[in-house]
C-alpha atoms as a PDB file:
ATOM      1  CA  UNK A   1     -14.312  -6.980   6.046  1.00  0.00           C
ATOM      2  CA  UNK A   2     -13.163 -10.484   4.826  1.00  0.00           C
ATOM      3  CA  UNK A   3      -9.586 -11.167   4.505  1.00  0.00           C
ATOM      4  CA  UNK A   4      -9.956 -11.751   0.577  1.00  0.00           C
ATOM      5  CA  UNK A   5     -11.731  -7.974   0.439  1.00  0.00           C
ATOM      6  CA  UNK A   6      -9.045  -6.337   2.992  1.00  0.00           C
ATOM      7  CA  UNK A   7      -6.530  -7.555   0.445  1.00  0.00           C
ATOM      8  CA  UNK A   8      -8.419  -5.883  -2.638  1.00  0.00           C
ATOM      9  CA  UNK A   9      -8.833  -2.831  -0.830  1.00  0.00           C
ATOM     10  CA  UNK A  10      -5.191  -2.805  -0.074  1.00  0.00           C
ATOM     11  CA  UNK A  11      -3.982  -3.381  -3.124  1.00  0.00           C
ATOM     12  CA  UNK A  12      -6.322  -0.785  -4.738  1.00  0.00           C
ATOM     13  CA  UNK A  13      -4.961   1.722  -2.582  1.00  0.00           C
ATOM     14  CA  UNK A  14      -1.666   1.298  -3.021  1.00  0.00           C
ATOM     15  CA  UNK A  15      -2.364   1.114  -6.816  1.00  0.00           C
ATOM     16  CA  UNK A  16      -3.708   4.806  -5.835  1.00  0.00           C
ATOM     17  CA  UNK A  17      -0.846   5.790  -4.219  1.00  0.00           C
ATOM     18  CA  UNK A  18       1.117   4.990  -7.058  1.00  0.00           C
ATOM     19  CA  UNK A  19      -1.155   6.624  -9.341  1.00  0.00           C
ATOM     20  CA  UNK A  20      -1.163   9.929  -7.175  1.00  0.00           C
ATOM     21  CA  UNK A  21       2.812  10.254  -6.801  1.00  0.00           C
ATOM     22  CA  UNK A  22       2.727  10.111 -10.629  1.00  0.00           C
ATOM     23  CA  UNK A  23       0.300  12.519 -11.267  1.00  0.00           C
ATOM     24  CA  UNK A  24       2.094  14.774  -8.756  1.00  0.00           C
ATOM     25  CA  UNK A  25       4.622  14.748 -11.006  1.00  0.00           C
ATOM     26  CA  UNK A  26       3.127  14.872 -14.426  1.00  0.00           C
ATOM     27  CA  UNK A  27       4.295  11.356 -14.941  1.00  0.00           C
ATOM     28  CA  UNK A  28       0.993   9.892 -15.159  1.00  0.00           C
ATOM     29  CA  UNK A  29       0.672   9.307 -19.193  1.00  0.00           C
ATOM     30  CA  UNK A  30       4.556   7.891 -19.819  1.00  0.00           C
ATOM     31  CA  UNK A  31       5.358   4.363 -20.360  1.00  0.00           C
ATOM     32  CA  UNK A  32       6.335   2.723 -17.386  1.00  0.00           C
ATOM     33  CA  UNK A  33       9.509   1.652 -18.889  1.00  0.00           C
ATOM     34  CA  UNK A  34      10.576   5.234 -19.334  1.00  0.00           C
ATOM     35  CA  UNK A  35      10.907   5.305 -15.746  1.00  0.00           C
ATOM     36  CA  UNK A  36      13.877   5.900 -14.020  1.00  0.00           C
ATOM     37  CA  UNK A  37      15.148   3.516 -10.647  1.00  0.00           C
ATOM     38  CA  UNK A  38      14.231   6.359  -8.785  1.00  0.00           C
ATOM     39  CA  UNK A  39      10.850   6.913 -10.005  1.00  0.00           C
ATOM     40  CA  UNK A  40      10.314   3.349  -9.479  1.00  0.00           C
ATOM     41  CA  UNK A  41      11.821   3.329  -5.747  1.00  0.00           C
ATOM     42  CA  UNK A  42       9.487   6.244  -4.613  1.00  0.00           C
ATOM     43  CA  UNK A  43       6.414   4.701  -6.197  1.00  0.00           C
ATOM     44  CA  UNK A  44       6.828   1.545  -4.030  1.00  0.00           C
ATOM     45  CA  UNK A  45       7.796   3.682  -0.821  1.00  0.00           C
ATOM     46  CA  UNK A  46       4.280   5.450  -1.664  1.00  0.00           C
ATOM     47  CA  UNK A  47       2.292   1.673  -1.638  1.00  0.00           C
ATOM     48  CA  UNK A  48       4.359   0.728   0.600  1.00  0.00           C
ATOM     49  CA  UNK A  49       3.292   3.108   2.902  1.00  0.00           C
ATOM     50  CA  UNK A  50      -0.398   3.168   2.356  1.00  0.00           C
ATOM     51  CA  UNK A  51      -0.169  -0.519   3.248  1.00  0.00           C
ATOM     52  CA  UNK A  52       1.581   0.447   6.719  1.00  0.00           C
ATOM     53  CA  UNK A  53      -1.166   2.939   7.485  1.00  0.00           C
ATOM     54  CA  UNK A  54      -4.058   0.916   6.406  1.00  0.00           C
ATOM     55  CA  UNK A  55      -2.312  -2.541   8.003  1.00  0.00           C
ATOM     56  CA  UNK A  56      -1.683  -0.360  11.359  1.00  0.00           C
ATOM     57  CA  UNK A  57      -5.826   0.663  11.160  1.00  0.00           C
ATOM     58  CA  UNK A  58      -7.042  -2.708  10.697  1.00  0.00           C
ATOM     59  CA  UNK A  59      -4.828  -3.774  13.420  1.00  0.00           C
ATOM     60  CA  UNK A  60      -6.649  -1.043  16.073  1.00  0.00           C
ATOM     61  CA  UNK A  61      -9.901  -2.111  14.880  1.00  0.00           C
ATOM     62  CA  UNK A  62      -9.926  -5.676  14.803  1.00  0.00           C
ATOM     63  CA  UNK A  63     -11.462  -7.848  17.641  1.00  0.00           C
ATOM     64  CA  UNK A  64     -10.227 -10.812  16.695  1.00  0.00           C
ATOM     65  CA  UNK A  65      -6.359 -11.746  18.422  1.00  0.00           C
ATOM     66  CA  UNK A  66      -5.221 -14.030  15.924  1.00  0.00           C
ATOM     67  CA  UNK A  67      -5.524 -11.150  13.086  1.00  0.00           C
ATOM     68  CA  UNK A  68      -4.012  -8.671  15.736  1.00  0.00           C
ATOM     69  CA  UNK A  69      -1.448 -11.253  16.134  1.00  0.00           C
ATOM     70  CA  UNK A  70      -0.744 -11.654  12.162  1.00  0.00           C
ATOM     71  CA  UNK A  71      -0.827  -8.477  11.629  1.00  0.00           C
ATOM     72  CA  UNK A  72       1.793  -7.054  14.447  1.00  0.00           C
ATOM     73  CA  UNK A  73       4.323  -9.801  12.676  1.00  0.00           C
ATOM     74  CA  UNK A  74       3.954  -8.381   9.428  1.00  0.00           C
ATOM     75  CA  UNK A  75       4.374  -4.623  10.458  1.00  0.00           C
ATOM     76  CA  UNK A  76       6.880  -5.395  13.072  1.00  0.00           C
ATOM     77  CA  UNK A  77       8.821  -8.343  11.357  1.00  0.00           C
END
């Protein structure tokens, strides 16, 4: 997978992520403004996440050290 597709697929699954922890909590149809700080907060810790887990995959799978490389800086900072 290409860099520009690993970052659609990424971002679509954090969208999901999003999209699940409001469904969850029959939040799904409300205006986004009508959200409280809180809502907000756990909806990014939910992307946030997936992009940890998926980062951590492509990480394991990739043959190429340079991307391995990248990729340990961004997860471990």
């Amino acid at each position: 997978m290409s860099p520009d597709d690993w970052q659609v697929h990424v971002t679509t699954e954090a969208a999901l992520a999003m999209g699940r922890w409001l469904e969850a909590r029959g939040r799904l149809d409300r205006p986004i403004a009508s959200l409280t700080r809180k809502d907000l907060e756990c909806m990014a810790s939910n992307a946030i996440s997936r992009f940890i887990v998926l980062a951590s995959q492509r990480r394991m799978q990739s043959p190429d050290p340079v991307e391995r490389e990248k990729l340990d800086d961004l997860l471990m900072g």
